[in-house]
C-alpha atoms as a PDB file:
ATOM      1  CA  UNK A   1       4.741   8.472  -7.666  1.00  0.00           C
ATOM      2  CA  UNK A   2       7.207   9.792  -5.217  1.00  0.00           C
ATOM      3  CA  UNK A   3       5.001   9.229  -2.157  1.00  0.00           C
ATOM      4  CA  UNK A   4       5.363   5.529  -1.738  1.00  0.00           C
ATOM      5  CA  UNK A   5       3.124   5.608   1.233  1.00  0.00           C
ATOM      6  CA  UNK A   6       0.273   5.582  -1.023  1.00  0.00           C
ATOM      7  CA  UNK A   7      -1.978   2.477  -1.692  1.00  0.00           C
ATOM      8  CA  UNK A   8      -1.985   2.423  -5.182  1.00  0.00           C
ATOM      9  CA  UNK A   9      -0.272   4.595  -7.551  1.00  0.00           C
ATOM     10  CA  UNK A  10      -0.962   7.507  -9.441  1.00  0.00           C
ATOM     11  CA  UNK A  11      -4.146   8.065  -7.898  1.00  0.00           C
ATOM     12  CA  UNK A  12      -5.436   4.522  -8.638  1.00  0.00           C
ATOM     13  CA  UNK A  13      -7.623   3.318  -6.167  1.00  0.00           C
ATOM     14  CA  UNK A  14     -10.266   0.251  -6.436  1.00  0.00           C
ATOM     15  CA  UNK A  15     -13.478   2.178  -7.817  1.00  0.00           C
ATOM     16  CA  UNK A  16     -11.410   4.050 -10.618  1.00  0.00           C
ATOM     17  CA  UNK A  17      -8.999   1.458 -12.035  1.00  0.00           C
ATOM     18  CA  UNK A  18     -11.598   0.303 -15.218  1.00  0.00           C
ATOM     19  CA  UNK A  19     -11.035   3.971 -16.182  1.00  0.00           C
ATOM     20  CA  UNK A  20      -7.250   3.559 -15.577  1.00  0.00           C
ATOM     21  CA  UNK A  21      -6.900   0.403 -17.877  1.00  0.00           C
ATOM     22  CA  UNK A  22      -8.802   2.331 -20.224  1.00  0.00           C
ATOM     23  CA  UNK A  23      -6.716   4.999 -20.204  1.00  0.00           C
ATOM     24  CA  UNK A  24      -3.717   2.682 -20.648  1.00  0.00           C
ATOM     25  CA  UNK A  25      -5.133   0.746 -23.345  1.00  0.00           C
ATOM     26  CA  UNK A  26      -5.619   4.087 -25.269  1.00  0.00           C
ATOM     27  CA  UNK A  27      -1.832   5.015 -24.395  1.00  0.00           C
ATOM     28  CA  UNK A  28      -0.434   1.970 -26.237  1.00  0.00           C
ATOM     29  CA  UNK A  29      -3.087   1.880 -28.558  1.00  0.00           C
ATOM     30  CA  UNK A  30      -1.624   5.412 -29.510  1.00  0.00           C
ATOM     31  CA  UNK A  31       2.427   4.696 -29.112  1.00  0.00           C
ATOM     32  CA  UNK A  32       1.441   1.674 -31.728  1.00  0.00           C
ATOM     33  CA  UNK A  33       1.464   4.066 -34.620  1.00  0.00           C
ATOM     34  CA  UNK A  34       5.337   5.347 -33.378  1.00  0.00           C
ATOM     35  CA  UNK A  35       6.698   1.649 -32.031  1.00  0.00           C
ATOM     36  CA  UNK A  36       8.134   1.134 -35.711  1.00  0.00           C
ATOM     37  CA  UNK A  37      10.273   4.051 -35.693  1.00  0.00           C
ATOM     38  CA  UNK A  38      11.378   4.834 -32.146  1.00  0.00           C
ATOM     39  CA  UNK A  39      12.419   0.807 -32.582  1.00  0.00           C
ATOM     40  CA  UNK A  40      14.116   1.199 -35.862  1.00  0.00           C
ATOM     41  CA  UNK A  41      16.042   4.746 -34.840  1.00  0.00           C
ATOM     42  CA  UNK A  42      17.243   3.255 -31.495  1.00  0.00           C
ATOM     43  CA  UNK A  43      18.522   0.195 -33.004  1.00  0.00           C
ATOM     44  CA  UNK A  44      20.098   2.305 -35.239  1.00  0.00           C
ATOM     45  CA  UNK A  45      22.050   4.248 -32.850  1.00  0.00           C
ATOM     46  CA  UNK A  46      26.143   4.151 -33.204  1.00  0.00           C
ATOM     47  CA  UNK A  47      27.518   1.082 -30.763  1.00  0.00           C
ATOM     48  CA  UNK A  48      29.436   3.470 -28.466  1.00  0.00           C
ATOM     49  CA  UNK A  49      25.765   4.650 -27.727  1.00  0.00           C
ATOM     50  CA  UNK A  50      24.409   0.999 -27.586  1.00  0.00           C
ATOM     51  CA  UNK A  51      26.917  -0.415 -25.176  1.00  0.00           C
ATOM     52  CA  UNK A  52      25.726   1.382 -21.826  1.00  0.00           C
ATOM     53  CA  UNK A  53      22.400  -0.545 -22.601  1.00  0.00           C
ATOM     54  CA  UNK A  54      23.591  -3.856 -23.524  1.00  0.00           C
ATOM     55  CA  UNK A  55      25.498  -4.065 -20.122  1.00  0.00           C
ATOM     56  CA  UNK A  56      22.283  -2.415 -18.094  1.00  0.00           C
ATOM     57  CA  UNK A  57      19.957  -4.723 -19.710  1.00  0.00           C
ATOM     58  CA  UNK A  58      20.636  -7.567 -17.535  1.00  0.00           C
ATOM     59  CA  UNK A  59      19.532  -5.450 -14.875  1.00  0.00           C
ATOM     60  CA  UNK A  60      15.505  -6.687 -15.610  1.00  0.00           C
ATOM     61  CA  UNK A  61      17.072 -10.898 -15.269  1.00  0.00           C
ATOM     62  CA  UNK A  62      15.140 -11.932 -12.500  1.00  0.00           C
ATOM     63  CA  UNK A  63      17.351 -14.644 -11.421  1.00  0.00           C
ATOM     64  CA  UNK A  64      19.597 -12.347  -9.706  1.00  0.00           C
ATOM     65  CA  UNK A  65      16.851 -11.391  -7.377  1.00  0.00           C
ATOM     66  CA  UNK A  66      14.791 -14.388  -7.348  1.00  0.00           C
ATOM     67  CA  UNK A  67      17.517 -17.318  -6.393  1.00  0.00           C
ATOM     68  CA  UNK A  68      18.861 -14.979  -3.961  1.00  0.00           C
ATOM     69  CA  UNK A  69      15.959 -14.733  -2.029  1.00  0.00           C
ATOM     70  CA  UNK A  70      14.459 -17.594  -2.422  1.00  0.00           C
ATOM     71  CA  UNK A  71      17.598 -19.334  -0.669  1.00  0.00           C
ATOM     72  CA  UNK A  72      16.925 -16.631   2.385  1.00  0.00           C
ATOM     73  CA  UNK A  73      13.401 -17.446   2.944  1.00  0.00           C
ATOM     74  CA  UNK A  74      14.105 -21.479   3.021  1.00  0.00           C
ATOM     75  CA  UNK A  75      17.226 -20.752   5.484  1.00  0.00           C
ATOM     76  CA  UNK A  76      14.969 -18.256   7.404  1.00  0.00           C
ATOM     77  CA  UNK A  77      11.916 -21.108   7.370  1.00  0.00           C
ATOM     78  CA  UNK A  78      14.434 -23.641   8.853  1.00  0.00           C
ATOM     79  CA  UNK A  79      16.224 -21.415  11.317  1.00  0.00           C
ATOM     80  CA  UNK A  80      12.827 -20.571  12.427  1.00  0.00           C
ATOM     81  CA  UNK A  81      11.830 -24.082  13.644  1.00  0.00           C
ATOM     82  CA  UNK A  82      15.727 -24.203  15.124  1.00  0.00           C
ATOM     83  CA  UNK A  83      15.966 -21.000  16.673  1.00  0.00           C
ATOM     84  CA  UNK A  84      14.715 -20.738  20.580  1.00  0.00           C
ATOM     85  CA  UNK A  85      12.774 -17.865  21.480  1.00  0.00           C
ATOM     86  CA  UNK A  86      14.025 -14.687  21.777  1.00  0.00           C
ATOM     87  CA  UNK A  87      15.498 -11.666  20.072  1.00  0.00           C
ATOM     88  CA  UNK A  88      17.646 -13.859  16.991  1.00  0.00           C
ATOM     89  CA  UNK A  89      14.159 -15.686  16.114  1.00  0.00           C
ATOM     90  CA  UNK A  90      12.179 -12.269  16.103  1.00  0.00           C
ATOM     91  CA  UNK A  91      15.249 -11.321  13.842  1.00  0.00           C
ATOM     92  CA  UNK A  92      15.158 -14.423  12.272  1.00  0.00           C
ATOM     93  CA  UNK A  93      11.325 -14.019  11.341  1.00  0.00           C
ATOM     94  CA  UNK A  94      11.755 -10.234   9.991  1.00  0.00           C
ATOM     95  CA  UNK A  95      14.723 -11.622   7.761  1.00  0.00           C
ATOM     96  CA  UNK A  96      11.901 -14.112   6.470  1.00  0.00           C
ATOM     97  CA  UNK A  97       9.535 -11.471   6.106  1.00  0.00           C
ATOM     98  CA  UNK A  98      11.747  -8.899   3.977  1.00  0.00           C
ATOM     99  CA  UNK A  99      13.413 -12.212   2.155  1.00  0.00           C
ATOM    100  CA  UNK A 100       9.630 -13.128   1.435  1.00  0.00           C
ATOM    101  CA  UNK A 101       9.025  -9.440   0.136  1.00  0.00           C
ATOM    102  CA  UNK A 102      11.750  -9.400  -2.118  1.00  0.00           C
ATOM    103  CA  UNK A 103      11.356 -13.187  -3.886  1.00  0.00           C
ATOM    104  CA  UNK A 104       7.050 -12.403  -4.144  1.00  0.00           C
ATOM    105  CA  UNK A 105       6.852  -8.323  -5.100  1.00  0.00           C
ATOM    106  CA  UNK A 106       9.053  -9.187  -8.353  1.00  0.00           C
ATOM    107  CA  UNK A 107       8.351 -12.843  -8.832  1.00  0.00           C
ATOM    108  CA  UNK A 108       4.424 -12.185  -8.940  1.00  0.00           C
ATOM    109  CA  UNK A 109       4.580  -9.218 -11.585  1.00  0.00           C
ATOM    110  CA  UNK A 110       7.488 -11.484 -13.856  1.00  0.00           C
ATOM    111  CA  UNK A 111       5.054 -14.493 -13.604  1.00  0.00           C
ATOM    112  CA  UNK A 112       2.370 -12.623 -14.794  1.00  0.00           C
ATOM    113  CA  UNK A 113       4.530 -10.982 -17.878  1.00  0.00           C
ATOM    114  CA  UNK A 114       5.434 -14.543 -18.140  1.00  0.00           C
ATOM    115  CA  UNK A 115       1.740 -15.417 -19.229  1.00  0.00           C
ATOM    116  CA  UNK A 116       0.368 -12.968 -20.903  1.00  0.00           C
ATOM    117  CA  UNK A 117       3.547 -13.272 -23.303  1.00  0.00           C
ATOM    118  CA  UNK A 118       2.169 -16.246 -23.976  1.00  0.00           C
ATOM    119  CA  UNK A 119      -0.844 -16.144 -23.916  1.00  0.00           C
ATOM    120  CA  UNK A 120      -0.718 -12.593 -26.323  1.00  0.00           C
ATOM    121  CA  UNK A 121       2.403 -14.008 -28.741  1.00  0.00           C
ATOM    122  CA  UNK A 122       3.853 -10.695 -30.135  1.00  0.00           C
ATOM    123  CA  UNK A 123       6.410 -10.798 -32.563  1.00  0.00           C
ATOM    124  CA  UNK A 124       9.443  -9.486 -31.570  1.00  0.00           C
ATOM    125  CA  UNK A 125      11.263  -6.629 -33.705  1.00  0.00           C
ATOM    126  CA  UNK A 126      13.526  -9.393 -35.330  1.00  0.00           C
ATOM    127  CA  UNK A 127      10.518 -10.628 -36.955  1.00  0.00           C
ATOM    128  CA  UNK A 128       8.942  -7.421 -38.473  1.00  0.00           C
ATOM    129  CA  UNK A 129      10.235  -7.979 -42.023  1.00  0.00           C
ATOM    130  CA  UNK A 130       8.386 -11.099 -42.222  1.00  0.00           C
ATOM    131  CA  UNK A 131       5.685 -10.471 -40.290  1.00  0.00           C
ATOM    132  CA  UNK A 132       5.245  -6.960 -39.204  1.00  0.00           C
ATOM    133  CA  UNK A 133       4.786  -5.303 -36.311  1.00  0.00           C
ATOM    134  CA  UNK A 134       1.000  -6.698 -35.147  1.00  0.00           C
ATOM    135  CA  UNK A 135       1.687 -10.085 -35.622  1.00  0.00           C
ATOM    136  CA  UNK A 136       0.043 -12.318 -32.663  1.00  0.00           C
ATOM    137  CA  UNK A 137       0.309 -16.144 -32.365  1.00  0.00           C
ATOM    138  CA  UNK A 138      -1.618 -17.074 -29.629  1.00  0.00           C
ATOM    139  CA  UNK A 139      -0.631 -19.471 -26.948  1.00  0.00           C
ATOM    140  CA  UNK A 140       2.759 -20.287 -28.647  1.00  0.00           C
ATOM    141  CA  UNK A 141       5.603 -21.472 -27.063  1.00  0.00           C
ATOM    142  CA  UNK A 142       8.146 -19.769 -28.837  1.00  0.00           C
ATOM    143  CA  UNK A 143      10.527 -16.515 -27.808  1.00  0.00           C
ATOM    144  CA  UNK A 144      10.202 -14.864 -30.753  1.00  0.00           C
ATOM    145  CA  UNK A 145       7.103 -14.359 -29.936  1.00  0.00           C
ATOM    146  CA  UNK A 146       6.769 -13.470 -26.522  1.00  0.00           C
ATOM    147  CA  UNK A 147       7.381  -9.779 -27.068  1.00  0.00           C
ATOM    148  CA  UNK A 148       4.247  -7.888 -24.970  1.00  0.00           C
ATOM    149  CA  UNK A 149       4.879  -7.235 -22.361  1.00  0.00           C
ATOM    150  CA  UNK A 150       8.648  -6.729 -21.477  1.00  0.00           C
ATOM    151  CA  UNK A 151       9.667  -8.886 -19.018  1.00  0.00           C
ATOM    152  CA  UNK A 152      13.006  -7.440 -18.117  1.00  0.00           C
ATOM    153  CA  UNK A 153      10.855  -4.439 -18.132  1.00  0.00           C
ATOM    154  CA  UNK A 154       8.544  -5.663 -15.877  1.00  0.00           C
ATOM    155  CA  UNK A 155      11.207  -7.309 -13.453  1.00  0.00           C
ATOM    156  CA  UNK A 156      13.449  -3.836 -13.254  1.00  0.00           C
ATOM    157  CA  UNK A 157       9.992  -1.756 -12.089  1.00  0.00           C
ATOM    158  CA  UNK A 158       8.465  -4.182  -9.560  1.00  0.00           C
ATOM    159  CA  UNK A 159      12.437  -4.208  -8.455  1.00  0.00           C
ATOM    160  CA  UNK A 160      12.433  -0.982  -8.228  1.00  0.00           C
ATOM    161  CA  UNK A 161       9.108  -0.181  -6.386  1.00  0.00           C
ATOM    162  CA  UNK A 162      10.152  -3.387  -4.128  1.00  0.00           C
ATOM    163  CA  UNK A 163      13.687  -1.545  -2.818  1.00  0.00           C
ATOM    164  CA  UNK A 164      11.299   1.635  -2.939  1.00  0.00           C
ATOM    165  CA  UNK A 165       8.780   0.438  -0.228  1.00  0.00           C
ATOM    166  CA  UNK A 166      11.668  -0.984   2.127  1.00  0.00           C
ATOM    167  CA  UNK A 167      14.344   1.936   1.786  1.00  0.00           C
ATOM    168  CA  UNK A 168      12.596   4.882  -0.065  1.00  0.00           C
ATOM    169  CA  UNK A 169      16.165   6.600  -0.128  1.00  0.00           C
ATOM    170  CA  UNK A 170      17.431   4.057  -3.088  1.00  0.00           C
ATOM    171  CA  UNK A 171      13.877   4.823  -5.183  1.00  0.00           C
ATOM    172  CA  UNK A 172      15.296   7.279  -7.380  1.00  0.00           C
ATOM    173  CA  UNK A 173      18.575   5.254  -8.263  1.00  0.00           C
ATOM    174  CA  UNK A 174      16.657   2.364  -8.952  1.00  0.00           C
ATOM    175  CA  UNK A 175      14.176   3.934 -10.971  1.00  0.00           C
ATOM    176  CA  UNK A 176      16.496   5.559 -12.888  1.00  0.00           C
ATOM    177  CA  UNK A 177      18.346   2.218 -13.296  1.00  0.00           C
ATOM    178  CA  UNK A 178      14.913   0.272 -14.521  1.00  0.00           C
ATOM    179  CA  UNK A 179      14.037   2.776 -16.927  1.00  0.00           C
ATOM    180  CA  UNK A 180      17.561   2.414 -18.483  1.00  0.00           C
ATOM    181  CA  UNK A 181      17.085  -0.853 -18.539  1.00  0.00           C
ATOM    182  CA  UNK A 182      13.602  -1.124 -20.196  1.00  0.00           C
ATOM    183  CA  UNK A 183      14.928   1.412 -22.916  1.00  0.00           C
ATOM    184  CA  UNK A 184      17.530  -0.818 -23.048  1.00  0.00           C
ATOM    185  CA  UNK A 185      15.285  -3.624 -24.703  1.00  0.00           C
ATOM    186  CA  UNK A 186      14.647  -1.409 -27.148  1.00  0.00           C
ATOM    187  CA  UNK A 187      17.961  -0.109 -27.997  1.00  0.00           C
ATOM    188  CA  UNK A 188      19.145  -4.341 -28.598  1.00  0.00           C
ATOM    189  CA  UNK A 189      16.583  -4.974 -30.902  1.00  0.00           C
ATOM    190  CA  UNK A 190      14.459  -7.418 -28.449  1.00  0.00           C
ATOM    191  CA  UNK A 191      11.261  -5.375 -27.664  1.00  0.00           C
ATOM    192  CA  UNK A 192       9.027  -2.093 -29.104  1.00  0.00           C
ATOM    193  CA  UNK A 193       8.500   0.514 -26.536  1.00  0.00           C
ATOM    194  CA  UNK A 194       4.774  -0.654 -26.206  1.00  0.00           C
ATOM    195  CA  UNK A 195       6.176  -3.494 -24.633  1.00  0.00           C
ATOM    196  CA  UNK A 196       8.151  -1.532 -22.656  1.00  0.00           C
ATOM    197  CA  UNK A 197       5.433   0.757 -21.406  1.00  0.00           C
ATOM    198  CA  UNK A 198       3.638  -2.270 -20.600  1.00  0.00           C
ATOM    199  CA  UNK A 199       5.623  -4.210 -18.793  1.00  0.00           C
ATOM    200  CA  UNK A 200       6.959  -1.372 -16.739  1.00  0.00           C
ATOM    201  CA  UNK A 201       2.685  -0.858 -15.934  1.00  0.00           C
ATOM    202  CA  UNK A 202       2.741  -4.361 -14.969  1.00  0.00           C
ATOM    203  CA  UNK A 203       5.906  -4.294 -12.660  1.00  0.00           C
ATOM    204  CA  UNK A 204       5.059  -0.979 -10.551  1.00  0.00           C
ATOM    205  CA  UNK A 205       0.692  -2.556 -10.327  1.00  0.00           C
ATOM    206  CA  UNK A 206       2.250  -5.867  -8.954  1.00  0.00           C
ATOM    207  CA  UNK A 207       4.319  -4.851  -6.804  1.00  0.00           C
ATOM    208  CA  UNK A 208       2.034  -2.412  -5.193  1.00  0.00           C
ATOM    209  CA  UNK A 209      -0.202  -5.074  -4.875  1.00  0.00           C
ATOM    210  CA  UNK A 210       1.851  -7.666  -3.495  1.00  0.00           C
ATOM    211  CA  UNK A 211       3.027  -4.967  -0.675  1.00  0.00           C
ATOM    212  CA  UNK A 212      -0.960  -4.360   0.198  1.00  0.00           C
ATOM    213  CA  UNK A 213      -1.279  -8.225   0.141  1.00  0.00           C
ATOM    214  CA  UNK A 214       1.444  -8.244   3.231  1.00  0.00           C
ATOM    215  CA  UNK A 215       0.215  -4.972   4.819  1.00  0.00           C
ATOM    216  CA  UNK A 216      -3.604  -6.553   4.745  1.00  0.00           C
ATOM    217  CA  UNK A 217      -1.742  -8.754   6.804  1.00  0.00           C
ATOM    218  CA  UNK A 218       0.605  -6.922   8.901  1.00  0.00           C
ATOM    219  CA  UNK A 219       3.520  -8.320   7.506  1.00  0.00           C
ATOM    220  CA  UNK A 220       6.295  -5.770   7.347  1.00  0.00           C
ATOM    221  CA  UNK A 221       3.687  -2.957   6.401  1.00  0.00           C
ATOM    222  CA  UNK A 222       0.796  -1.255   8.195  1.00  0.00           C
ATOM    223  CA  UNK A 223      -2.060  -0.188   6.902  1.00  0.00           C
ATOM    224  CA  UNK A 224      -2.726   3.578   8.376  1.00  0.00           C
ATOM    225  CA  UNK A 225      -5.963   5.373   9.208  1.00  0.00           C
ATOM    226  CA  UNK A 226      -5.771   7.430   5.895  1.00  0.00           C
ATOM    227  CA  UNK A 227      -5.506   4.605   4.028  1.00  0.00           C
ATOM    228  CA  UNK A 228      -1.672   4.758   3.434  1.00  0.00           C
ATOM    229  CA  UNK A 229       0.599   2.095   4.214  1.00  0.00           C
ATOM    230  CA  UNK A 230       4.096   2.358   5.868  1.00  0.00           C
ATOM    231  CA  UNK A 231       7.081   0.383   6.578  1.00  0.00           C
ATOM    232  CA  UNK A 232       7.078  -1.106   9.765  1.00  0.00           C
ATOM    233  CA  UNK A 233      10.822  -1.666   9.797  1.00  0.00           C
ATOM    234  CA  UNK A 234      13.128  -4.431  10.916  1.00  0.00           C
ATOM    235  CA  UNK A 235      14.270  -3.140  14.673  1.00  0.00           C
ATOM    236  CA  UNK A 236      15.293  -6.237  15.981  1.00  0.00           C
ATOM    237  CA  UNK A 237      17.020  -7.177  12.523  1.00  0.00           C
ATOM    238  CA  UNK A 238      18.910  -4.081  13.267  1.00  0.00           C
ATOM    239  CA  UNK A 239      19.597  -4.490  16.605  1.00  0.00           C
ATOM    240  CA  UNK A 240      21.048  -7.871  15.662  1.00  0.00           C
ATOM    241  CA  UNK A 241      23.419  -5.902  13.076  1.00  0.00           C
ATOM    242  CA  UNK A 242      24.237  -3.276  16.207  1.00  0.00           C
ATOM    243  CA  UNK A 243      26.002  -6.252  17.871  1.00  0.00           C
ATOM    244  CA  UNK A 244      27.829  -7.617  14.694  1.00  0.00           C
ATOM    245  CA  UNK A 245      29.214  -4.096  13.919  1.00  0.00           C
ATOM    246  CA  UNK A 246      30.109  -3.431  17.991  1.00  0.00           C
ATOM    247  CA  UNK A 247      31.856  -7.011  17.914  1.00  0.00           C
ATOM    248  CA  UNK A 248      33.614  -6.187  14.815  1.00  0.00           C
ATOM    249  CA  UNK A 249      35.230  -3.081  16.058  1.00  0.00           C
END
């Protein structure tokens, strides 16, 4: 997982990934017959313990990313069409491109969560003493049960992966951060750590595949001869922040 040059992770690659679901199917399938009682004993946990994870859970929000950049990549689009040629427009167009990144590789993975919550209806912890822990209403509408996948869990992955593929220096922090935060879910009562597991599947998948999506394209990413796909970076981005830090002095 720490090579992030990879196109898929984990050694997933488009012939083997029926095997892969499989294989994650069976996971969950077998972490069902704990999700009871790693729930229960979390939630259980003194609330000096608790409090580190009920202020790191609103790490997986999405808003905090999503408004962000969606605001950059509709000032980007309009400075764009403002902008005359030359080396602020190129800068211009990379801000787009990274602003782009951000707002699709975690809003793609959250939208899916979004549906299959839905579409799956899990009861949520809260609801186990009146209807247990396997208790599905399809297609319903309601929070309390929306609880597979995680969505914060989802969000803080495909977050973290996201920062991951731009500055591979911040991967560990953030992944330490996102796992925190999808334990966190479990800790406050609001998910079981199937969900967790799940969504956190969902997050890093997504956001994989939205960064292949751009490098099919050669948008920020290149695709290399081995298959691997690198950064392209952001020079004239940078060289537009040389100038600001120079003037500043």
């Amino acid at each position: 997982m720490s090579d992030l040059t990879k196109a898929w992770p984990l050694g997933l690659h488009r012939k083997n990934w029926p095997d892969y679901l499989a294989w994650l199917i069976l996971a969950l399938f077998v972490l069902l017959f704990f999700d009871v009682y790693v729930s229960r004993s979390l939630q259980a946990w003194p609330d000096i313990w608790k409090q580190p994870f009920a202020f790191v859970t609103d790490f997986g929000l999405s808003d905090w990313v999503l408004i962000p950049s969606l605001i950059l990549v509709v000032l980007c689009a309009i400075a764009g069409r403002l902008l005359a040629p030359g080396p602020w427009r190129r800068a211009n167009h990379e801000l787009l491109l990274v602003s782009s990144f951000i707002f699709l590789g975690v809003g793609v993975p959250g939208l899916a969560s979004n549906l299959l919550k839905r579409l799956l209806g899990r009861g949520r912890p809260a609801e186990f003493d009146d209807f247990g822990a396997f208790s599905f209403q399809h297609f319903l509408n309601d929070s309390t049960f929306q609880s597979f996948p995680s969505g914060h869990s989802t969000t803080a992955m495909a977050f973290c992966f996201v920062v991951g593929f731009l500055a591979p220096r911040f991967f560990r922090l953030v992944l330490i951060i996102a796992i925190m935060t999808g334990v966190s879910r479990v800790v406050i009562g609001m998910h079981y750590p199937t969900d967790v597991v799940a969504g956190f599947a969902l997050g890093m998948v997504g956001a994989y595949a939205v960064r292949n999506f751009f490098a099919a394209r050669r948008w920020l990413f290149a695709r290399l001869p081995d298959g691997r796909v690198r950064f392209r970076g952001v020079p004239h981005l940078r060289r537009v922040f040389s100038r600001f830090q120079r003037a500043a002095r």
